[in-house]
Protein backbone atom coordinates (compact mmCIF):
# COMPACT_ATOMS: atom_id res chain seq x y z
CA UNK A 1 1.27 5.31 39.99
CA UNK A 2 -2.65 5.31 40.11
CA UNK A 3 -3.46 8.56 41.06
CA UNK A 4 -4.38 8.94 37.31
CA UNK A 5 -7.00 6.00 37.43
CA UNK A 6 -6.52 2.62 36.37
CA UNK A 7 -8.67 -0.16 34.34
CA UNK A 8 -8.25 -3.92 34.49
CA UNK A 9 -8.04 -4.45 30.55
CA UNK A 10 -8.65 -8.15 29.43
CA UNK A 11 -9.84 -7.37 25.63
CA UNK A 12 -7.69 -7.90 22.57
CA UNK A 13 -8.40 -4.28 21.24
CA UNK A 14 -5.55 -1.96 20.75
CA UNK A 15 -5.60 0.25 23.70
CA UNK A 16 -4.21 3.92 23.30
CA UNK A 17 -3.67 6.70 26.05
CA UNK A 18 -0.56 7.71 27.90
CA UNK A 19 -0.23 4.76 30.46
CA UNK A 20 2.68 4.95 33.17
CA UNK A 21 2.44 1.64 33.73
CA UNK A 22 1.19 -1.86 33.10
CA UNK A 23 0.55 -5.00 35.72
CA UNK A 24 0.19 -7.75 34.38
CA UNK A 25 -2.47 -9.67 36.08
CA UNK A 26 -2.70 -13.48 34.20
CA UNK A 27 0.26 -14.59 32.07
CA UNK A 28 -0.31 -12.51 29.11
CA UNK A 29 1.09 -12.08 25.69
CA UNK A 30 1.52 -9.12 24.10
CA UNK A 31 1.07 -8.16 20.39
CA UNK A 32 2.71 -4.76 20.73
CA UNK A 33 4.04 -2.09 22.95
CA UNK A 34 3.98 1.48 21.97
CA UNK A 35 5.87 4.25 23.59
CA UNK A 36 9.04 6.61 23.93
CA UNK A 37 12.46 3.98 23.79
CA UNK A 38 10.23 0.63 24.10
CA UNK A 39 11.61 -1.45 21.35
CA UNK A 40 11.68 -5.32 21.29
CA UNK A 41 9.21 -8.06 20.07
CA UNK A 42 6.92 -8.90 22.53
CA UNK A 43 4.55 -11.46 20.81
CA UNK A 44 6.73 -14.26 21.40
CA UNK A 45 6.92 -13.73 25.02
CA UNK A 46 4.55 -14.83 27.88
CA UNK A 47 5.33 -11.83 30.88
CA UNK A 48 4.09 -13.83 33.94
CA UNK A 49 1.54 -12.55 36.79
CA UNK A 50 3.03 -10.21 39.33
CA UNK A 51 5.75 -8.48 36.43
CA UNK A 52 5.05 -4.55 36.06
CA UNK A 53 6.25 -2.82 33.30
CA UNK A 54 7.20 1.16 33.66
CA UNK A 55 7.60 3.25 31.13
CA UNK A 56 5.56 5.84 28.44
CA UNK A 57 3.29 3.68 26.66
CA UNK A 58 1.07 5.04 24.38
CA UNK A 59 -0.42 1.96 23.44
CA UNK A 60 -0.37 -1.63 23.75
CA UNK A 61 -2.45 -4.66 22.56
CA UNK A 62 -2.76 -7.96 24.49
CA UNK A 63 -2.92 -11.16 22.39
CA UNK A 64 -3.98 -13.59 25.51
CA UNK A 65 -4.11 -12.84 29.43
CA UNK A 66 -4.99 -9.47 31.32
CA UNK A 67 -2.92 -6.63 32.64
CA UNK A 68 -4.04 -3.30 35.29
CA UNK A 69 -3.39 -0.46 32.97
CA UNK A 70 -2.59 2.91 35.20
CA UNK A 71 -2.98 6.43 33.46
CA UNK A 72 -0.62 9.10 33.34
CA UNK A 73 0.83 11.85 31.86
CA UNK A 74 4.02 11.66 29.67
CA UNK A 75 5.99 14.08 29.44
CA UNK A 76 7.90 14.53 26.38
């Protein structure tokens, strides 16, 4: 993970790209998680610092807090 490049993302824009993985940095909230098999509500849950979700995201979109977003490719 990283060998893509990575980006400390701390706006409230929806972000789209194929991500591999997210660190989440600050307690953050998330609006929404895009990706192959992600389901679940995420806006009324606060993922504490340190927690790093893996997966094909193809977008996601931060209410509050900041996460280290690492590129990828996703293979379908």
């Amino acid at each position: 993970m990283g060998n893509s490049g990575f980006a400390l993302v701390t706006s409230t824009a929806l972000q789209s790209g194929s991500y591999v993985g997210l660190t989440v940095v600050t307690p953050t909230v998330f609006a929404s998680i895009s990706g192959r098999n992600i389901s679940g509500t995420w806006s009324a849950t606060t993922v504490p610092a340190g927690i790093t979700i893996v997966g094909p995201i193809t977008s996601f979109q931060l209410t509050s807090g900041s996460v280290i977003a690492y590129n990828g490719v996703i293979n379908s």
